[in-house]
N, C-alpha and C. Protein backbone atom coordinates (compact mmCIF):
# COMPACT_ATOMS: atom_id res chain seq x y z
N UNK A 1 0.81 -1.19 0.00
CA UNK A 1 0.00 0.00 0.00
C UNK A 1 0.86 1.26 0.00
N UNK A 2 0.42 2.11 -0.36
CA UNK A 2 1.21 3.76 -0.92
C UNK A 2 0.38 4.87 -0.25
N UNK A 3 1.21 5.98 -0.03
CA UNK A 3 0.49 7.04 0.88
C UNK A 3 -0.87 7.30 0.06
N UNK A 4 -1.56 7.07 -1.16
CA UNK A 4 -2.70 7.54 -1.30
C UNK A 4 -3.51 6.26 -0.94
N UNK A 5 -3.46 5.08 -0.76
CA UNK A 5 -3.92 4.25 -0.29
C UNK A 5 -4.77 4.24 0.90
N UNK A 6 -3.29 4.61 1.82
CA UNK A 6 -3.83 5.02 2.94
C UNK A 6 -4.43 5.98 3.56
N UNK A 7 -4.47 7.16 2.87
CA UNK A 7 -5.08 8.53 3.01
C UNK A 7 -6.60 8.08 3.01
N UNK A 8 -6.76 7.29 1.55
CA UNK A 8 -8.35 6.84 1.37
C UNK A 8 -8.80 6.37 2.63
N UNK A 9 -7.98 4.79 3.12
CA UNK A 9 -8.45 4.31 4.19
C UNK A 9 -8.54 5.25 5.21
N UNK A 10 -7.93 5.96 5.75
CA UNK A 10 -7.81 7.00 6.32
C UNK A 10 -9.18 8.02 6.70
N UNK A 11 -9.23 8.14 5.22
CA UNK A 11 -10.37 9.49 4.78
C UNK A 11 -12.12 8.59 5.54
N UNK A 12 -12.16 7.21 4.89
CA UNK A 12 -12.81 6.29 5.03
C UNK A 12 -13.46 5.99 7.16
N UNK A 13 -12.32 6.01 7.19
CA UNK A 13 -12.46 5.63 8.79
C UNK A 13 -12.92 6.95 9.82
N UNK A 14 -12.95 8.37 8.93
CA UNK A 14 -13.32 9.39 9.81
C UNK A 14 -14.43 9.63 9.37
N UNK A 15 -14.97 8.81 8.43
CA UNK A 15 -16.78 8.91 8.31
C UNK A 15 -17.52 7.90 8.86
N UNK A 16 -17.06 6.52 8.96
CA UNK A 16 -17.36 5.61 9.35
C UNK A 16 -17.79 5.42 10.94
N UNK A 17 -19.11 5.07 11.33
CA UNK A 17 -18.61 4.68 12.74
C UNK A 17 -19.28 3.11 12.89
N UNK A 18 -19.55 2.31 11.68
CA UNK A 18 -20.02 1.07 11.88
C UNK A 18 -18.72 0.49 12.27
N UNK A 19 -18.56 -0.46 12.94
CA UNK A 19 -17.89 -1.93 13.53
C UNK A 19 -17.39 -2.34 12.67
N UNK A 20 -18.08 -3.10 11.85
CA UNK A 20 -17.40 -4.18 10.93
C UNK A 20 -16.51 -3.51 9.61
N UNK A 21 -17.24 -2.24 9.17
CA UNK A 21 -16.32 -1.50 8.36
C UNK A 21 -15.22 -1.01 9.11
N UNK A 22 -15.46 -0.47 9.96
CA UNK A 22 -13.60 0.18 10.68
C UNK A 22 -12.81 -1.43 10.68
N UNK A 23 -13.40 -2.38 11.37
CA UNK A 23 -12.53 -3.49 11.29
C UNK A 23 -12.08 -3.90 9.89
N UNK A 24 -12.72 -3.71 9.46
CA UNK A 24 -12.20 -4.12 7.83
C UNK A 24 -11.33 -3.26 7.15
N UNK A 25 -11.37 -1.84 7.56
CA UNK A 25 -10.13 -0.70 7.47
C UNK A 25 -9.04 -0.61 8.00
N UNK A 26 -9.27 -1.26 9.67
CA UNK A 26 -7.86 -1.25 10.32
C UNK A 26 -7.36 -2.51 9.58
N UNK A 27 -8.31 -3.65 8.91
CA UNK A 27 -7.16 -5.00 8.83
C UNK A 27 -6.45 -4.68 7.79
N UNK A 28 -7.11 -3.82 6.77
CA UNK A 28 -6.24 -2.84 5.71
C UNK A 28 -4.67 -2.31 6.05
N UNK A 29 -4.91 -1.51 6.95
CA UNK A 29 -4.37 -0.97 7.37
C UNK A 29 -2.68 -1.83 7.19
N UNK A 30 -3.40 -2.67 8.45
CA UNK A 30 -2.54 -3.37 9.38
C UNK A 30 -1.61 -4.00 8.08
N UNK A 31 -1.65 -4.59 7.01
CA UNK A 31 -1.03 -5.00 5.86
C UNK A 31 -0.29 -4.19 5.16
N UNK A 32 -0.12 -2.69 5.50
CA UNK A 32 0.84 -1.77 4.93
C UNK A 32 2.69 -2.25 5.61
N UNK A 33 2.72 -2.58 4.70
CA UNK A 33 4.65 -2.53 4.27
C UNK A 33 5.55 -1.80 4.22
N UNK A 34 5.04 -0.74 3.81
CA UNK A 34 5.61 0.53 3.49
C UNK A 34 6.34 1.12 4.84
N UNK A 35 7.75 1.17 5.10
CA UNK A 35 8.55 2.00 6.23
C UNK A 35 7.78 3.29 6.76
N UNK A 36 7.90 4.07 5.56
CA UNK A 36 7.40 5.45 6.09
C UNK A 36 5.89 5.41 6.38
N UNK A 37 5.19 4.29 6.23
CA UNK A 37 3.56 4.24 6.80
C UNK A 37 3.31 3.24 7.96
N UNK A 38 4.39 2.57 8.00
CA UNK A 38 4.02 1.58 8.86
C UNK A 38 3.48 1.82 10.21
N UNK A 39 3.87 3.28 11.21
CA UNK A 39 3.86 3.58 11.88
C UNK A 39 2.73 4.08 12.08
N UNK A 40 1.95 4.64 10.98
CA UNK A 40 0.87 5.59 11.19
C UNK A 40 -0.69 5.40 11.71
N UNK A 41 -0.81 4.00 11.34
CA UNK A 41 -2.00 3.34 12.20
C UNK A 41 -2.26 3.82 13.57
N UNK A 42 -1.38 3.35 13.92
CA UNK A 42 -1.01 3.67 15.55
C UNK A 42 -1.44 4.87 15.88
N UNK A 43 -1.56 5.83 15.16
CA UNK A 43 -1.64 7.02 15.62
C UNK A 43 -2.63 7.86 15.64
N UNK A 44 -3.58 7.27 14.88
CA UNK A 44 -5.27 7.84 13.95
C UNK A 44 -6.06 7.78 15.57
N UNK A 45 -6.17 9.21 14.94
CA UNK A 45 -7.27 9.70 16.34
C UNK A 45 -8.72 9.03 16.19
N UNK A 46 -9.28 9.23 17.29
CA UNK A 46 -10.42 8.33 17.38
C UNK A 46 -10.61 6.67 17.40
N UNK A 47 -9.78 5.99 17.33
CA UNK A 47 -9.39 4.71 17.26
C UNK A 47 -10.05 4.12 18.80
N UNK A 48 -10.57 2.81 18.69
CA UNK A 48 -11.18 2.71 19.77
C UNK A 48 -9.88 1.41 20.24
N UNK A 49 -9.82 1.24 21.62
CA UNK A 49 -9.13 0.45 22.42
C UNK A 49 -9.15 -0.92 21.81
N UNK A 50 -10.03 -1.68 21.46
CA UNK A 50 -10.00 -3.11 20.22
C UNK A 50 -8.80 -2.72 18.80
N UNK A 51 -9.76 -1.73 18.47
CA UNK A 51 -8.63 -1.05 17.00
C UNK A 51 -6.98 -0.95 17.28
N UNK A 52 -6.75 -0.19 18.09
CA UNK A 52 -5.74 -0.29 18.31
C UNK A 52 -4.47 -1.35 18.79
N UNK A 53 -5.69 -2.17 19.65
CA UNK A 53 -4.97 -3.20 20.09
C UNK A 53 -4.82 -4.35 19.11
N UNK A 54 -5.84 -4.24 18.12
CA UNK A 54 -5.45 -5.37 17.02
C UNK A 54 -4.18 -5.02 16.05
N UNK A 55 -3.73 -3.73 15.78
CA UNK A 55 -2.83 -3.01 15.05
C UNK A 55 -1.52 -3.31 15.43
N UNK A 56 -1.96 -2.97 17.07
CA UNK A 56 -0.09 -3.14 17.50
C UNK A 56 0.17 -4.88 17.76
N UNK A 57 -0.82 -5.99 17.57
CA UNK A 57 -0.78 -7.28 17.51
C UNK A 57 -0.25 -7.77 16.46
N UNK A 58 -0.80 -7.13 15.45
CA UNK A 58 -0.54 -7.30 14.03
C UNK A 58 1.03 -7.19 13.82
N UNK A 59 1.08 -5.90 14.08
CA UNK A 59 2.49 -5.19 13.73
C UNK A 59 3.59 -6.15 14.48
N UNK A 60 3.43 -6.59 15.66
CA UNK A 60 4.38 -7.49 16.56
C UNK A 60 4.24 -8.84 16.25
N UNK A 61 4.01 -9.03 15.40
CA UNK A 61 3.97 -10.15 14.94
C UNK A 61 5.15 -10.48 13.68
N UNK A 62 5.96 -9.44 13.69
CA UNK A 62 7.17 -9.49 12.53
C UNK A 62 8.18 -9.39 13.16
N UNK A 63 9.60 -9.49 13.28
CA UNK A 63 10.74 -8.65 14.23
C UNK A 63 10.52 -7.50 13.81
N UNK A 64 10.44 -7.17 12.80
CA UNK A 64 10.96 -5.82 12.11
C UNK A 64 9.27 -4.90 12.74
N UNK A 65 8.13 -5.28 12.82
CA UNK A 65 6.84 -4.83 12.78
C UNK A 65 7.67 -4.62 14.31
N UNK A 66 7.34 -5.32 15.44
CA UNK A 66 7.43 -5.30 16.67
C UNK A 66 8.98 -4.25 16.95
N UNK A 67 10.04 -4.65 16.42
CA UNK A 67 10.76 -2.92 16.78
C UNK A 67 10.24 -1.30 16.28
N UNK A 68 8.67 -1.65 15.52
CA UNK A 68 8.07 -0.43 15.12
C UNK A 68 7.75 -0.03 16.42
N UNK A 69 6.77 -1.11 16.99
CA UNK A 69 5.90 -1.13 18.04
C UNK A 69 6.55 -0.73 19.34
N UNK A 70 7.82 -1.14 19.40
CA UNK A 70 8.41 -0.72 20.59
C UNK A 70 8.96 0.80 20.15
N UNK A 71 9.67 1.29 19.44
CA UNK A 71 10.15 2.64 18.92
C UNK A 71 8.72 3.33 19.36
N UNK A 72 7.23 3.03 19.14
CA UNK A 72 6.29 3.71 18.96
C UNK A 72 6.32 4.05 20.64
N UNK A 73 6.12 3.02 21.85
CA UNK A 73 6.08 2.93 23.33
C UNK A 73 7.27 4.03 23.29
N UNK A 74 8.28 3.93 22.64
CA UNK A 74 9.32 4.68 23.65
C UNK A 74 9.05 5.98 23.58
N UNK A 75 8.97 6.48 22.32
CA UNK A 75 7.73 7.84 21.57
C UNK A 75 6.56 8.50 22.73
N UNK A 76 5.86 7.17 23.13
CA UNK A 76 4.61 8.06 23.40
C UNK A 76 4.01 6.86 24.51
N UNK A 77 4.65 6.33 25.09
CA UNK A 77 4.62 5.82 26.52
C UNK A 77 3.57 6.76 27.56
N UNK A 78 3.91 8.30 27.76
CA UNK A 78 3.18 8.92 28.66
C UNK A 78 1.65 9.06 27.88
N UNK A 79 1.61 8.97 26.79
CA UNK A 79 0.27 8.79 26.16
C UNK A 79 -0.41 7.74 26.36
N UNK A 80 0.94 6.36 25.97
CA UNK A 80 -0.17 5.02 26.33
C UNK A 80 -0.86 4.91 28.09
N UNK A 81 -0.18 5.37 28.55
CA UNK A 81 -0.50 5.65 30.02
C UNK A 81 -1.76 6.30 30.43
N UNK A 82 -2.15 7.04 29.70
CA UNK A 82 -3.36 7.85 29.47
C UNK A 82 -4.27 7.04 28.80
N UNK A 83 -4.34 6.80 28.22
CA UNK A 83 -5.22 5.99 27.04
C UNK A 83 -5.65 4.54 27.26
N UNK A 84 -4.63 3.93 28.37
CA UNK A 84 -4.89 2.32 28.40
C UNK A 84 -5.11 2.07 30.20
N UNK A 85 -5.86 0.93 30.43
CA UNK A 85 -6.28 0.75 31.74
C UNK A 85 -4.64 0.20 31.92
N UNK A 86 -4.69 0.33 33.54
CA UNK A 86 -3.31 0.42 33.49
C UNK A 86 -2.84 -1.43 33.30
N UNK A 87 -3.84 -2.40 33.94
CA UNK A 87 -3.50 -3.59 33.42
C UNK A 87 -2.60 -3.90 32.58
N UNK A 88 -3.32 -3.06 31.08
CA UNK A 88 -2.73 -3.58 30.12
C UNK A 88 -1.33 -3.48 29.88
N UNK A 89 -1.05 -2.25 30.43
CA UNK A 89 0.59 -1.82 30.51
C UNK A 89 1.13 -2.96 30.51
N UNK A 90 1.68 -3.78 31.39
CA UNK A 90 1.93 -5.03 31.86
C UNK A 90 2.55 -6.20 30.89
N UNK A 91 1.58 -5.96 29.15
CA UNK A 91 1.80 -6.47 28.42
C UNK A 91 2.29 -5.91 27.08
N UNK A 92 2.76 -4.39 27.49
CA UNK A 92 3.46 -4.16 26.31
C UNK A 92 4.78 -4.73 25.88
N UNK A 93 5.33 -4.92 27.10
CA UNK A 93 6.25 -6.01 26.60
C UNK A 93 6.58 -7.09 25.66
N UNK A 94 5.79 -7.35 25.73
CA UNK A 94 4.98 -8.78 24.73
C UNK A 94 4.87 -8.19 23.28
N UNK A 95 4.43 -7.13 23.01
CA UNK A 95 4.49 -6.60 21.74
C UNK A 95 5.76 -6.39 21.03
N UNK A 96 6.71 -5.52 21.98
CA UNK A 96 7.73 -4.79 21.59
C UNK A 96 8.73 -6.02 21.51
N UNK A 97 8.17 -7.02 21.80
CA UNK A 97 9.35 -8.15 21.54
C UNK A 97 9.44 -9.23 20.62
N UNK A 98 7.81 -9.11 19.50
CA UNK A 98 7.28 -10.05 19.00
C UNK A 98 8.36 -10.75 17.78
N UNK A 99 8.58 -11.52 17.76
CA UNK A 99 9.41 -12.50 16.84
C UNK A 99 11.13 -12.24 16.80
N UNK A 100 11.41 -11.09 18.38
CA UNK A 100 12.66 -11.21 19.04
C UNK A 100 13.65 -12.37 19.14
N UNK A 101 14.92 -12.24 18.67
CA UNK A 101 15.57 -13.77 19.03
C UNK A 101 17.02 -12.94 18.69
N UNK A 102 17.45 -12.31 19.06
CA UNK A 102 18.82 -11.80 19.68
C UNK A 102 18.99 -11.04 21.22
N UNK A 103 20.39 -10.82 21.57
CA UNK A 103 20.04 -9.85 23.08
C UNK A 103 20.34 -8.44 22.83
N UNK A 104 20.75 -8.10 21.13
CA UNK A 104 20.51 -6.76 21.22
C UNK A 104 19.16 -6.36 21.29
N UNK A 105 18.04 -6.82 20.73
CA UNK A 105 16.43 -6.34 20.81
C UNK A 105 16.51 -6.53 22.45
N UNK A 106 16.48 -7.65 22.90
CA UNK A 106 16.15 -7.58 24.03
C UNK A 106 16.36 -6.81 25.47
N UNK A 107 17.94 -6.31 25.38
CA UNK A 107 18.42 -5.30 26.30
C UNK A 107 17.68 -4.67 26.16
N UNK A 108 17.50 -3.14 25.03
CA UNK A 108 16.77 -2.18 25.78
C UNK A 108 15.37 -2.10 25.57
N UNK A 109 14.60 -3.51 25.35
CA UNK A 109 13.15 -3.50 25.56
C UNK A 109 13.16 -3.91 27.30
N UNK A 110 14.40 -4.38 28.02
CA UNK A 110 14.00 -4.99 29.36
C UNK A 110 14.78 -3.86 30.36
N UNK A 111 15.63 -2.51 29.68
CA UNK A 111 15.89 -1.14 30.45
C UNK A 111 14.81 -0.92 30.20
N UNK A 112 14.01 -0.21 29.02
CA UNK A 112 13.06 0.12 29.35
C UNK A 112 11.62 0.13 30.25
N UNK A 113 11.02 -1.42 30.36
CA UNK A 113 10.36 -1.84 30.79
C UNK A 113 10.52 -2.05 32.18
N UNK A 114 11.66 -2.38 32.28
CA UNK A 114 12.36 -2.64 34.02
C UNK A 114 12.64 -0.94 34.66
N UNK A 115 11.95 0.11 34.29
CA UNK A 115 12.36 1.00 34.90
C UNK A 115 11.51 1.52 35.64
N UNK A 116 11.60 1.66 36.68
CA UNK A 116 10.41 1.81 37.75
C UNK A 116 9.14 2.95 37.67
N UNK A 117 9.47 3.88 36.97
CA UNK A 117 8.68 5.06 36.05
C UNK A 117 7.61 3.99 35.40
N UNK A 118 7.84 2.91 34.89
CA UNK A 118 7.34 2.17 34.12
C UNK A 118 6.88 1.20 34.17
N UNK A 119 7.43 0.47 35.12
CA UNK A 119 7.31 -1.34 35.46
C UNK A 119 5.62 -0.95 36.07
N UNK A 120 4.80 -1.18 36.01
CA UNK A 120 3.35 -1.47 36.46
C UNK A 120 3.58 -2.33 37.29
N UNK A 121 2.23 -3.15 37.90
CA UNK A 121 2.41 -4.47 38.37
C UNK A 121 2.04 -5.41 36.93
N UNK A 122 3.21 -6.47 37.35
CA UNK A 122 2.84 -7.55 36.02
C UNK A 122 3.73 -7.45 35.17
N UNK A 123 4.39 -6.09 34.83
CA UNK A 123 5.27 -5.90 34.08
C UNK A 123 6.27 -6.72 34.48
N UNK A 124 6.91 -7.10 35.88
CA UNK A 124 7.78 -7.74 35.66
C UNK A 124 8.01 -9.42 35.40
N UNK A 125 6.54 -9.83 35.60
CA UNK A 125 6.41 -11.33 35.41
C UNK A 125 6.17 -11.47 33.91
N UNK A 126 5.27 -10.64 33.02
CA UNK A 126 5.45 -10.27 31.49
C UNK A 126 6.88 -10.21 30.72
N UNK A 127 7.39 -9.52 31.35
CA UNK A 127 8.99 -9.10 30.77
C UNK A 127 10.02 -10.85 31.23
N UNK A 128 9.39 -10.99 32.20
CA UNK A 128 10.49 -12.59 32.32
C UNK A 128 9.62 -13.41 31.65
N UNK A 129 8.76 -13.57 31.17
CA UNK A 129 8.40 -14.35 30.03
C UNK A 129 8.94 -14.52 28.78
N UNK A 130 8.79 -12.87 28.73
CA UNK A 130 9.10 -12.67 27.00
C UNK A 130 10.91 -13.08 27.20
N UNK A 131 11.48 -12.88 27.97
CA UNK A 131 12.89 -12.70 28.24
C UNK A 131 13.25 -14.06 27.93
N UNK A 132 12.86 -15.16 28.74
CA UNK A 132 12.85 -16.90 28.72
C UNK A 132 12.51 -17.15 26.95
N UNK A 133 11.69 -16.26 26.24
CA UNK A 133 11.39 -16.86 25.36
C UNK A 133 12.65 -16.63 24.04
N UNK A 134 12.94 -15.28 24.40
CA UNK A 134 13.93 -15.08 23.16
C UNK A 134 15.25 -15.52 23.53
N UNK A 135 15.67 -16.11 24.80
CA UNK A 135 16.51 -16.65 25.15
C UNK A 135 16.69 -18.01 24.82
N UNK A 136 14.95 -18.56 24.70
CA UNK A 136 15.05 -20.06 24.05
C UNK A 136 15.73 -19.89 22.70
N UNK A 137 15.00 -19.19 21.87
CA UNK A 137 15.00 -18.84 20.56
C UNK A 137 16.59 -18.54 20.14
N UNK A 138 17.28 -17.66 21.06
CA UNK A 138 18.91 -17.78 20.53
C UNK A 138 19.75 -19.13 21.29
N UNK A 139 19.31 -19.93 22.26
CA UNK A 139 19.56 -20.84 22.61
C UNK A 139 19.48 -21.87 21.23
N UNK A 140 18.56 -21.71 20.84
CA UNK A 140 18.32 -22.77 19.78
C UNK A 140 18.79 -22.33 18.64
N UNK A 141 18.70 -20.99 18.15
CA UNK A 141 19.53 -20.82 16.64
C UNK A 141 21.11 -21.54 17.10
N UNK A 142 21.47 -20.96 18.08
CA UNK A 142 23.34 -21.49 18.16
C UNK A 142 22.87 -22.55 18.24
N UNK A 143 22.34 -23.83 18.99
CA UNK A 143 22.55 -25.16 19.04
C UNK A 143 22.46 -25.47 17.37
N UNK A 144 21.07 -25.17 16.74
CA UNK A 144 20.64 -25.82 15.48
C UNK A 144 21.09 -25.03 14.50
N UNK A 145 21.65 -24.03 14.14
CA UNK A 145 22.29 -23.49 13.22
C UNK A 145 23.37 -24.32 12.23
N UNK A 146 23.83 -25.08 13.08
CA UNK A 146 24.98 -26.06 12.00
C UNK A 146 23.99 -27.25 11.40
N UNK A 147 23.49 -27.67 11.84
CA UNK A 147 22.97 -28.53 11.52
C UNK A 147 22.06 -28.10 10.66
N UNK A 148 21.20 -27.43 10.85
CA UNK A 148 20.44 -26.87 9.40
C UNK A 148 21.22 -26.35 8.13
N UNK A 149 22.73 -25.72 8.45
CA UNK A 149 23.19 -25.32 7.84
C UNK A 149 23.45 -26.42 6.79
N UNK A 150 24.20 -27.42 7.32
CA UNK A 150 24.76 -28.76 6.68
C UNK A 150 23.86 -29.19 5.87
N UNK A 151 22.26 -29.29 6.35
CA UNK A 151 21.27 -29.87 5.72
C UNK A 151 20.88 -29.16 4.51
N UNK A 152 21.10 -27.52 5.12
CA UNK A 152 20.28 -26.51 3.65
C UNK A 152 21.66 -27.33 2.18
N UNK A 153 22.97 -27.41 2.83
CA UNK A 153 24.20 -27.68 1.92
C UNK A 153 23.94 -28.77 0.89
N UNK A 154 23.00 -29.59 1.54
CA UNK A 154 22.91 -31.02 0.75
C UNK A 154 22.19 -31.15 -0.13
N UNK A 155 21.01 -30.03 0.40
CA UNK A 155 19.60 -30.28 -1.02
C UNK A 155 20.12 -28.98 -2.30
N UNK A 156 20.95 -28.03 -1.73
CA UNK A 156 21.45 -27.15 -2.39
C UNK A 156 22.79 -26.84 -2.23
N UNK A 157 23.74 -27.06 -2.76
CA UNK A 157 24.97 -26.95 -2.74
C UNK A 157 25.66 -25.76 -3.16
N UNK A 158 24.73 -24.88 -3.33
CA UNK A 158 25.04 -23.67 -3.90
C UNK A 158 26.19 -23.17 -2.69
C-alpha cells in the first residue's frame, strides 16, 4: 500500500462509525509494508481500544513490525498511560518483543520496561516471560544453526 492508499483508508475511517467496516479498514491498514507508513495506524485519532490493540498485535507479529511497536512505546509511553487501563501496561512487553531472538532487541526492551517510572504491576512477570522466550529462541539458533546449515548444503549446494 502507498500514501494515497492510505489517506483513502484513512479518509474512510473518519466517516465511518459502523464496527465491521472500521474493522475491515484497520485490517487494511494493518497490511501496509511501506517503512514510512508503517507507523501511522497507531496514531489515527479516534481509534477505539480493540482497534488499536489489534494493530499493534498485528504489527508485533514481525521482528521488524514489533521494533516499530516498541520505537512507537518509547515515543509516546506517557500517552499510552493515558489511554490504556493500566492492566494492560503489563503487556506491552509482549508486543515490543514479537518475533525477538537476539540480546541486542532484548536489552533495551527490558531497560526500558524494568524501569520503575514504568514497570506497572505484572510488568515484571510479562517481561520474564518474554525474556525466557527469546533466550530459548537464541539458545536454539546457536545449538541448530549447523545442523540446518549442513542440511540446507545437501539439497542445495550452492
Amino acid at each position: 500500500g502507498d500514501r494515497a492508499l492510505f489517506d483513502r483508508i484513512r479518509k474512510r475511517l473518519e466517516t465511518t462509525a459502523v464496527p465491521a467496516e472500521r474493522g475491515r479498514l484497520f485490517a487494511a491498514l494493518r497490511r501496509l509494508r511501506d517503512p514510512a507508513l508503517a507507523e501511522e495506524p497507531l496514531s489515527i485519532p479516534g481509534m477505539t481500544f480493540q482497534e488499536g490493540g489489534a494493530i499493534i498485535k498485528s504489527m508485533s507479529a514481525t521482528a521488524e513490525g514489533s521494533q516499530r511497536v516498541f520505537a512507537y512505546h518509547r515515543r509516546h509511553y506517557d500517552e499510552l498511560v493515558q489511554r490504556l487501563p493500566p492492566m494492560f501496561l503489563a503487556f506491552l512487553p509482549n508486543y515490543a518483543l514479537g518475533e525477538a531472538c537476539s540480546e541486542q532487541r532484548l536489552a533495551p526492551v527490558h531497560d526500558f520496561y524494568a524501569d520503575p517510572k514504568r514497570n506497572v504491576a505484572g510488568t515484571d512477570k510479562e517481561l520474564a516471560m518474554r525474556e525466557e522466550e527469546v533466550r530459548d529462541c537464541i539458545g536454539l539458533r546457536v545449538r541448530e544453526a549447523p545442523s540446518a546449515a549442513t542440511y540446507l548444503r545437501t539439497i542445495d549446494p550452492r
